[in-house]
C-alpha atoms as a PDB file:
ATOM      1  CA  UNK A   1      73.611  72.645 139.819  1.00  0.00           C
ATOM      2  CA  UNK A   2      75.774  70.416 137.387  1.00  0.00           C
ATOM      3  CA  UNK A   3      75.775  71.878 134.224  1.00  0.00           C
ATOM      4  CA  UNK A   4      74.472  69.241 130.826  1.00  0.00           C
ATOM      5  CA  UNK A   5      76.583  68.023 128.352  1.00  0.00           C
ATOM      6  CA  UNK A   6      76.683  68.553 124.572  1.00  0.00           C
ATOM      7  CA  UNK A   7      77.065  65.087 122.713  1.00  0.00           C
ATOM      8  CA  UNK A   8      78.639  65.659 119.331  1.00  0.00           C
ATOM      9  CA  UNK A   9      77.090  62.195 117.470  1.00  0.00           C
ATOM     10  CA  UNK A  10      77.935  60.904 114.236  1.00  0.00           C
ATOM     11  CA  UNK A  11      74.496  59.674 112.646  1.00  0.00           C
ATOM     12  CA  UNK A  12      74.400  57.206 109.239  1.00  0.00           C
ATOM     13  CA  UNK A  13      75.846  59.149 105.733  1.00  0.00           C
ATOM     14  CA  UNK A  14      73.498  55.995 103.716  1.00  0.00           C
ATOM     15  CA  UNK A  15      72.328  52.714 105.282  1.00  0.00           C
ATOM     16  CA  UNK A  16      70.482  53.888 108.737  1.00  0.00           C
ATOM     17  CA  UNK A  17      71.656  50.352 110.194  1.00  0.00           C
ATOM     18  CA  UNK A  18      74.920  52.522 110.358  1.00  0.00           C
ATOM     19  CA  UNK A  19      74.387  54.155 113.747  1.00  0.00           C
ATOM     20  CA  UNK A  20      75.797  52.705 116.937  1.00  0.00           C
ATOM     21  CA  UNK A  21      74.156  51.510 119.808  1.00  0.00           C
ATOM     22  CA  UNK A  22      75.976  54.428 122.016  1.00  0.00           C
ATOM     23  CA  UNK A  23      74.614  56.932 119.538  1.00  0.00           C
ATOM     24  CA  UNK A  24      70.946  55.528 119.799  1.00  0.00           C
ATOM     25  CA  UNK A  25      70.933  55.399 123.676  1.00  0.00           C
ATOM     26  CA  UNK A  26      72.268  58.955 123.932  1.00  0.00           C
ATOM     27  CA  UNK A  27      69.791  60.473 121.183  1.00  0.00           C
ATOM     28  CA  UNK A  28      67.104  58.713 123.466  1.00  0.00           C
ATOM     29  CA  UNK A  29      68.306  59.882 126.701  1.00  0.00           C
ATOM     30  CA  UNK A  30      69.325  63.742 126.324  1.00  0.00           C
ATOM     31  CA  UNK A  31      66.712  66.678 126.741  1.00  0.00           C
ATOM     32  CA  UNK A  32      66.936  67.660 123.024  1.00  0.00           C
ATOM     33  CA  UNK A  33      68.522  67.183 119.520  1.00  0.00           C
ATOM     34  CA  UNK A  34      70.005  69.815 117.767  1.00  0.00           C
ATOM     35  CA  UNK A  35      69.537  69.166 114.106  1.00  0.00           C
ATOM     36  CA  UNK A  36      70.971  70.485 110.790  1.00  0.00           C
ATOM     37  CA  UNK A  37      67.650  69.751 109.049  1.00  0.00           C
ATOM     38  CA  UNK A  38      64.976  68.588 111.716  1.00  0.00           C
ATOM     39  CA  UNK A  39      62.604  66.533 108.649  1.00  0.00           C
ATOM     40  CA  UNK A  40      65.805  64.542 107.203  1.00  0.00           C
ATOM     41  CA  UNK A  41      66.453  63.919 111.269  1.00  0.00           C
ATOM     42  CA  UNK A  42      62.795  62.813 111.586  1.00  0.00           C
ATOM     43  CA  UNK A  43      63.601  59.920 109.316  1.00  0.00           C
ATOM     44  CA  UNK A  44      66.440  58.301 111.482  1.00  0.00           C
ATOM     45  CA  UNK A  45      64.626  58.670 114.623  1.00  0.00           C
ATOM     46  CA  UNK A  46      61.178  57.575 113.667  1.00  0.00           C
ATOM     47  CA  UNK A  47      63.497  54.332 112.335  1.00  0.00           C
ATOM     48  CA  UNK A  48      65.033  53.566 115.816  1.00  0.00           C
ATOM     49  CA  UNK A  49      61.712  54.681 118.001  1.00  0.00           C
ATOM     50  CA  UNK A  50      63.541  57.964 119.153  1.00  0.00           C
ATOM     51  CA  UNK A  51      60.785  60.653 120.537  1.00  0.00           C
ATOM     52  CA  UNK A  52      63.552  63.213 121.901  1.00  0.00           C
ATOM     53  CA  UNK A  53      62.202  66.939 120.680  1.00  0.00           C
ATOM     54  CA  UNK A  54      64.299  68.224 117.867  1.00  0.00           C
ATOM     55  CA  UNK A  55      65.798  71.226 117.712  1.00  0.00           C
ATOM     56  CA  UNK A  56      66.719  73.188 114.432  1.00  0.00           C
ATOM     57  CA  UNK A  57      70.676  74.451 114.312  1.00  0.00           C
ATOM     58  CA  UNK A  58      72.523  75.615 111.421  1.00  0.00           C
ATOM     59  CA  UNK A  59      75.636  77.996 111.865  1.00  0.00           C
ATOM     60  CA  UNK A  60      72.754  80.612 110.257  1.00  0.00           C
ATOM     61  CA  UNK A  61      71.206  80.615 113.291  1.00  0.00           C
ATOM     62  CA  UNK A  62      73.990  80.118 115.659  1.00  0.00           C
ATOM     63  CA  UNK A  63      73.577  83.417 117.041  1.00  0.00           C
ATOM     64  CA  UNK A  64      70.008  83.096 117.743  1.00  0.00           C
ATOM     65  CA  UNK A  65      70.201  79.739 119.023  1.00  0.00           C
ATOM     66  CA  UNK A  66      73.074  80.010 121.601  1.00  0.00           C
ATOM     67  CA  UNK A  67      71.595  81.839 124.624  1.00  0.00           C
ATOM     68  CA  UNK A  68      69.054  79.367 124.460  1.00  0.00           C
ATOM     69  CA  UNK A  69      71.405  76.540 124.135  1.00  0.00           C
ATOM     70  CA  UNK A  70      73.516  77.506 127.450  1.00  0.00           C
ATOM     71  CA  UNK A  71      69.773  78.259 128.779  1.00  0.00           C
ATOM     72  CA  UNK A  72      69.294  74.524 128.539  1.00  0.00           C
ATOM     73  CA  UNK A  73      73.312  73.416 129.568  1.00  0.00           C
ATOM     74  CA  UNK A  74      72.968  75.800 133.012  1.00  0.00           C
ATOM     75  CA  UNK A  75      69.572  74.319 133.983  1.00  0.00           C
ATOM     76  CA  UNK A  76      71.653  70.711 134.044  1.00  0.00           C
ATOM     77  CA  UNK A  77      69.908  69.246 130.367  1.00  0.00           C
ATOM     78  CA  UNK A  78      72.148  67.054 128.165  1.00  0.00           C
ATOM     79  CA  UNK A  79      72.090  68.083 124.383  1.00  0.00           C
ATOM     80  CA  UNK A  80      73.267  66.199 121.265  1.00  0.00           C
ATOM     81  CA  UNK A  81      74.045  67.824 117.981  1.00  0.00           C
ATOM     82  CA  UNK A  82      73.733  65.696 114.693  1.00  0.00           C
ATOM     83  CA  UNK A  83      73.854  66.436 111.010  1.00  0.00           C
ATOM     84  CA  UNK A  84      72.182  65.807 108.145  1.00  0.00           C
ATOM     85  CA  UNK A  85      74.528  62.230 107.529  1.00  0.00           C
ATOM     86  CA  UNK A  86      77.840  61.415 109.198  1.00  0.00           C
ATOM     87  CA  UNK A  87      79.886  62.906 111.617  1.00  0.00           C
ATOM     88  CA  UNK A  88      78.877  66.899 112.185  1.00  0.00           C
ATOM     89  CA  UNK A  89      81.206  69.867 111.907  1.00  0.00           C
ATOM     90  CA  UNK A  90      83.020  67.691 109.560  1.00  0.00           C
ATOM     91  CA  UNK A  91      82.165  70.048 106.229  1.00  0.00           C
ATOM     92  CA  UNK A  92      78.717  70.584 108.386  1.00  0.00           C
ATOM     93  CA  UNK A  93      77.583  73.180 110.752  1.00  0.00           C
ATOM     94  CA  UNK A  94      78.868  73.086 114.591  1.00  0.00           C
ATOM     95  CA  UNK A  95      81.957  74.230 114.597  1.00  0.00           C
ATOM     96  CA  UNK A  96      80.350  77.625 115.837  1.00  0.00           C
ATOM     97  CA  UNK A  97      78.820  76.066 118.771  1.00  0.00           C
ATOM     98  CA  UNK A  98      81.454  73.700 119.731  1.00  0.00           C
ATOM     99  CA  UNK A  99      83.924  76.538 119.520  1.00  0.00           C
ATOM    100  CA  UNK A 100      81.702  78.689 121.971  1.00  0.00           C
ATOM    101  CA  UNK A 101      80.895  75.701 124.406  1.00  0.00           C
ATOM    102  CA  UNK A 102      84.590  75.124 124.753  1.00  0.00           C
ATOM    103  CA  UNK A 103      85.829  78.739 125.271  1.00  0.00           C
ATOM    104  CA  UNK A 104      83.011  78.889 127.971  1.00  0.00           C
ATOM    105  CA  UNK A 105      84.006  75.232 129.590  1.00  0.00           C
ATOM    106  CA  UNK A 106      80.796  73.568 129.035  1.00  0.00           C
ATOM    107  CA  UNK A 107      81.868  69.663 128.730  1.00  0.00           C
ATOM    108  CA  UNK A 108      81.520  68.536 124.566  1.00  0.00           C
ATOM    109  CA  UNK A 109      81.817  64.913 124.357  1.00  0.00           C
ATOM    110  CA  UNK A 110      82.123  62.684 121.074  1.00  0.00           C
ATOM    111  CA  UNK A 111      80.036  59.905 119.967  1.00  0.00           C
ATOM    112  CA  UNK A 112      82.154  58.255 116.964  1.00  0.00           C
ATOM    113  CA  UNK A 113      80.283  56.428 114.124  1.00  0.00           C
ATOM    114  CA  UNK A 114      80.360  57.175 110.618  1.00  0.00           C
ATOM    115  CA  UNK A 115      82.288  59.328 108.396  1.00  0.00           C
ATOM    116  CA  UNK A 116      82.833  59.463 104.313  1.00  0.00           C
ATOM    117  CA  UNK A 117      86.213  60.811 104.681  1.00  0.00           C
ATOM    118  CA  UNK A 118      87.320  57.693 106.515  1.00  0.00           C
ATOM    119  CA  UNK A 119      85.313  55.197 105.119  1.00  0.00           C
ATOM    120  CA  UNK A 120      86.343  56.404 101.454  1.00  0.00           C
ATOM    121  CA  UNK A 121      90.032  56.397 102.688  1.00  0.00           C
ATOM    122  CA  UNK A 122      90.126  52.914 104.095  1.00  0.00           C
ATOM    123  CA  UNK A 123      88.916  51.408 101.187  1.00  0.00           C
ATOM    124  CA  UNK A 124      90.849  53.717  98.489  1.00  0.00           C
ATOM    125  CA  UNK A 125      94.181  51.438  98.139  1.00  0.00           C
ATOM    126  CA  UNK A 126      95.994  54.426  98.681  1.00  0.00           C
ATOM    127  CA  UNK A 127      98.423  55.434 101.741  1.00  0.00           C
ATOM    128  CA  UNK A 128      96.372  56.314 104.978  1.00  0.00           C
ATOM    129  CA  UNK A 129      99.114  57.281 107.220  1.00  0.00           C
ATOM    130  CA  UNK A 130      99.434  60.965 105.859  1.00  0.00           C
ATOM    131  CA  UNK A 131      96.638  62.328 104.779  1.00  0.00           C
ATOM    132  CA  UNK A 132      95.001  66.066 104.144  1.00  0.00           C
ATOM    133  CA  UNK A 133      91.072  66.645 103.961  1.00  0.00           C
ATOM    134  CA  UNK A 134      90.365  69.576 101.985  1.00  0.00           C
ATOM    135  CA  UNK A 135      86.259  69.735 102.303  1.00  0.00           C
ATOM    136  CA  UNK A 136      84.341  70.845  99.258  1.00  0.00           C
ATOM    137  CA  UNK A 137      87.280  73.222  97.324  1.00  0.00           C
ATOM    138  CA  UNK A 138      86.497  77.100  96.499  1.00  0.00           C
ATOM    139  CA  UNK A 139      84.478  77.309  93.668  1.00  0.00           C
ATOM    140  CA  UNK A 140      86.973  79.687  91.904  1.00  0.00           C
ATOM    141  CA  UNK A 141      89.485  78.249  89.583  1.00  0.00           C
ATOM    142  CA  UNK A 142      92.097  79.913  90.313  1.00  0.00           C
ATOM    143  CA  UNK A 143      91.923  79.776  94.201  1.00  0.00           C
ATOM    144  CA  UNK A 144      90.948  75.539  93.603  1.00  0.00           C
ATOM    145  CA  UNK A 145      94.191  75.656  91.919  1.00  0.00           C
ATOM    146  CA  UNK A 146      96.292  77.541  94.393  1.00  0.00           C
ATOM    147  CA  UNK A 147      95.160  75.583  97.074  1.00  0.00           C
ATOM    148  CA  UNK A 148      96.013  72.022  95.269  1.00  0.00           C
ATOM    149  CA  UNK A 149      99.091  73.095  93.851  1.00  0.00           C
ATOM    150  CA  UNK A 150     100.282  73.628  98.224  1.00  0.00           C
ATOM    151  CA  UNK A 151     100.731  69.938  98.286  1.00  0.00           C
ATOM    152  CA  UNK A 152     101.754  68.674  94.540  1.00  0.00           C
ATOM    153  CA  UNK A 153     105.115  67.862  95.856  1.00  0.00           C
ATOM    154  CA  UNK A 154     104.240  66.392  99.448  1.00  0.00           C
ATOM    155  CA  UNK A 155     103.763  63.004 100.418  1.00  0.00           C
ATOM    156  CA  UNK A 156     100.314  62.921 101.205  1.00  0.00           C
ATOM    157  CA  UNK A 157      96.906  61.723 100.214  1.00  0.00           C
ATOM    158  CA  UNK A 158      94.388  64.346  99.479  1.00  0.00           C
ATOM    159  CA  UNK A 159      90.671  64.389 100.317  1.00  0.00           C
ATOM    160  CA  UNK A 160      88.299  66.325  98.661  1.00  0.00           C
ATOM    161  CA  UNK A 161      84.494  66.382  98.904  1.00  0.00           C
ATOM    162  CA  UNK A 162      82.863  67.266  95.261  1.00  0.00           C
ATOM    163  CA  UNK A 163      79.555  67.364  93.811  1.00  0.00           C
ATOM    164  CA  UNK A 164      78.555  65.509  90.886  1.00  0.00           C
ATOM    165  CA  UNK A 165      78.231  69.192  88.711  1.00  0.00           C
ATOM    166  CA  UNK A 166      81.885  69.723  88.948  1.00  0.00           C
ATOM    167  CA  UNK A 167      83.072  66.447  89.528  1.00  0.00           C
ATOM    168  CA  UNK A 168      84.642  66.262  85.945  1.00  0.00           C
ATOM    169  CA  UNK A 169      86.139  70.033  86.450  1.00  0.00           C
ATOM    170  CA  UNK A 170      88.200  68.703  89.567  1.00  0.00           C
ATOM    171  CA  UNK A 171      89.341  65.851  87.710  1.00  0.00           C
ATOM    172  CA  UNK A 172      90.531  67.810  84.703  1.00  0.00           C
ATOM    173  CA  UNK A 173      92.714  70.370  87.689  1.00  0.00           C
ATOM    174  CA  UNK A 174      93.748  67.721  89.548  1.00  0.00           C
ATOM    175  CA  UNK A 175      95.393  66.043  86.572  1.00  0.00           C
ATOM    176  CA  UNK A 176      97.053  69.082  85.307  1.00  0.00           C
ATOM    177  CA  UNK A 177      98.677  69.780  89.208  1.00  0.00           C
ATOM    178  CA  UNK A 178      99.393  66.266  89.921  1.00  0.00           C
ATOM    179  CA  UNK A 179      99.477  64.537  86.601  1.00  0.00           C
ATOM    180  CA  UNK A 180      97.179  62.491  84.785  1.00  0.00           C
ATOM    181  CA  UNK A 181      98.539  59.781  86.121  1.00  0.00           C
ATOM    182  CA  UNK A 182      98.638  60.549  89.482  1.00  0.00           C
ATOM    183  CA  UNK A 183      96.277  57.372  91.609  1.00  0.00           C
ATOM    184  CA  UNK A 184      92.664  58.364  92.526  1.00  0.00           C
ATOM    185  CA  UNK A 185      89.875  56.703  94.256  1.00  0.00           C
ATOM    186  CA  UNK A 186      86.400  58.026  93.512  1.00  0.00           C
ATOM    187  CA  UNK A 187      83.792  56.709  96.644  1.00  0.00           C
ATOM    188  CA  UNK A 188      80.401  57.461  94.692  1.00  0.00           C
ATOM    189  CA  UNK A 189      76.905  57.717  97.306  1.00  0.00           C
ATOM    190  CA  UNK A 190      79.101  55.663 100.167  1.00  0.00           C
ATOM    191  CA  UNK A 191      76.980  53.023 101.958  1.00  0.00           C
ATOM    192  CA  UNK A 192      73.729  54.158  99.778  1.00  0.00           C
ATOM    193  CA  UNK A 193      71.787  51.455  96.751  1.00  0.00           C
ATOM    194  CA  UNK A 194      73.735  53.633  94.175  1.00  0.00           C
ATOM    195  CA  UNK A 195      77.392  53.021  95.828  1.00  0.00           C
ATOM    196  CA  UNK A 196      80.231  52.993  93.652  1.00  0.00           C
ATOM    197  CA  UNK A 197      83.795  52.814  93.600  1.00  0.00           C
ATOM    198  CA  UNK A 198      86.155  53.924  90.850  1.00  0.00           C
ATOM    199  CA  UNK A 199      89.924  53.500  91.158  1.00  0.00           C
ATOM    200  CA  UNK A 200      92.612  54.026  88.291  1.00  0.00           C
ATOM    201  CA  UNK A 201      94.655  56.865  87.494  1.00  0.00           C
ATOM    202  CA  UNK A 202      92.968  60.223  86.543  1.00  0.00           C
ATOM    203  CA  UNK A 203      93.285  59.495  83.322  1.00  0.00           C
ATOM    204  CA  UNK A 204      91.904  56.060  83.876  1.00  0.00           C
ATOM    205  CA  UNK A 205      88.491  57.664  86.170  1.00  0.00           C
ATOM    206  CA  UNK A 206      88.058  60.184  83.332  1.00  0.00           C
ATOM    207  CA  UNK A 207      88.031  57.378  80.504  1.00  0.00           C
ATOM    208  CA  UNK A 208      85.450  55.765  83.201  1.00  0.00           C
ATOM    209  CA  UNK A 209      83.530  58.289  83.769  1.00  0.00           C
ATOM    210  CA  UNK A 210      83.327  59.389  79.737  1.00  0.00           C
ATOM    211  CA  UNK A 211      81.899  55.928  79.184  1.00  0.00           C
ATOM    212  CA  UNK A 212      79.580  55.950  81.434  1.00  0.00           C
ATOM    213  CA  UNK A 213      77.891  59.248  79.935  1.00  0.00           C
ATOM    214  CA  UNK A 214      78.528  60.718  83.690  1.00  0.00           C
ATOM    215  CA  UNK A 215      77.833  64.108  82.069  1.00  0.00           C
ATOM    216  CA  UNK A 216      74.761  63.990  80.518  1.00  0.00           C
ATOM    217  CA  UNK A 217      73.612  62.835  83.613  1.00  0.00           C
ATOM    218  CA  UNK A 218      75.572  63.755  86.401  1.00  0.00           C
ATOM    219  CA  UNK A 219      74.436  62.578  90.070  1.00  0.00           C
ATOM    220  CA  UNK A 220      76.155  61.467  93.389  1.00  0.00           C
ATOM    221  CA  UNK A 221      77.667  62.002  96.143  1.00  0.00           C
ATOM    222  CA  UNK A 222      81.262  62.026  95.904  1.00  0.00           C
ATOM    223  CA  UNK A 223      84.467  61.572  98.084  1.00  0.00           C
ATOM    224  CA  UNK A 224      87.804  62.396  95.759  1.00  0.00           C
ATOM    225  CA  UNK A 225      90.963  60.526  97.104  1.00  0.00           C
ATOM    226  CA  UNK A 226      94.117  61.551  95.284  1.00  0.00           C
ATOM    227  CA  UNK A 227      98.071  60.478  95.764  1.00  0.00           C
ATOM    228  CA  UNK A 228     100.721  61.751  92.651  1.00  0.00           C
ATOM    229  CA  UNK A 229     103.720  59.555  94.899  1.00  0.00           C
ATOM    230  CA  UNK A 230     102.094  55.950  94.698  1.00  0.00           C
ATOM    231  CA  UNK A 231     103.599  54.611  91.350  1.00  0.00           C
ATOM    232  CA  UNK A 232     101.610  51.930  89.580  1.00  0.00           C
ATOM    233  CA  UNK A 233     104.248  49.444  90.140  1.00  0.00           C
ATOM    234  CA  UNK A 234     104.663  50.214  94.324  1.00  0.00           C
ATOM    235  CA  UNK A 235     100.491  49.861  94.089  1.00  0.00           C
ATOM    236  CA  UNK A 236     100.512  46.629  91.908  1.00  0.00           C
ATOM    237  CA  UNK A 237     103.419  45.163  94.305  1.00  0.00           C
ATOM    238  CA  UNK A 238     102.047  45.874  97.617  1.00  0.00           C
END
């Protein structure tokens, strides 16, 4: 018997019009869903008509969930494995199962849509060409800034995902690694009501930010795009 296919689909990180067509037929058409958080999934597919059975998968439960997984792939069913928003194992679970499904040469097959990291880079104004995603950062200082301080002198763009809570506490490092006036492009709740965009210097995103009272009331979604080698003048000139 032909063994099923996982489908690794991006779903929506805001808007739910953000899904494409490819992703809808397949959620439709495979045996089961295997979802981060099966009631925030509910939402997407009671949007688009979707009745496939969900499935709940976190890398918590990976072991748990596996045997039954390849249960499923050996009797010839196709699965797909979303996230909560976006495209999964990218800082969300999967990489666990996608890891396993390889080593075992089950076929794992991608079904591009959405991401933040590359929606907030292609709108950022800073260089695309070379760029390093760093996920949400240790929560220790002093690992945050041993990791950041790897790439003050390379020519690259660096990614971070931050919460709103310690949004102003990676600011504050990243300025004294890179320079407060290193460029930075803040992508606030991308494709969401509350979307934002903040672009400036650090120093300029802090002065922002401090006006806006972001403290007292901090909230968001954020993607952190940093480059200390883009000059003001090369950005103002290109």
């Amino acid at each position: 018997m032909k063994k099923g296919k996982l489908y690794v689909t991006a779903t929506p990180i805001g808007n739910l019009e953000d899904i494409t067509y490819r992703a809808v037929s397949v959620l439709r058409n495979v045996a089961f869903i295997l979802a981060e958080d099966t009631r925030e999934s509910k939402k997407l597919l009671d949007r688009y008509k979707i009745d496939t059975p969900l499935i709940s998968y976190r890398d918590q439960n990976h072991s748990l969930m596996i045997e039954k997984i390849i249960q499923k792939l050996d009797a010839g069913l196709d699965l797909a494995l979303i996230s909560d928003a976006g495209t999964p194992l990218i800082s969300d679970p999967g990489y666990k199962l996608v890891k396993q499904l390889r080593d075992l040469r089950y076929e794992v097959i991608s079904i591009p849509g959405a991401s933040a990291v590359t929606s907030a880079l292609s709108i950022s104004g800073l260089p695309t060409d070379k760029f390093i995603f760093l996920g949400f950062l240790p929560k220790s200082d002093v690992k945050r800034h041993k990791l950041i301080k790897q790439y003050k002198d390379k020519d690259v763009t660096i990614v971070i995902y931050e919460s709103p809570n310690r949004l102003m506490r990676l600011l504050y490092l990243m300025g004294d690694i890179l320079g407060f006036d290193c460029k930075c492009f803040l992508a606030k709740d991308i494709s969401k009501i509350r979307e934002e965009n903040i672009y400036g210097s650090i120093k300029d995103v802090l002065d922002i930010l401090k006006e806006k009272d972001f403290e007292k009331s901090p909230h968001g979604e954020f993607v952190c795009v940093f480059n200390n080698k883009v000059s003001k003048e090369k950005g103002e000139n290109s």
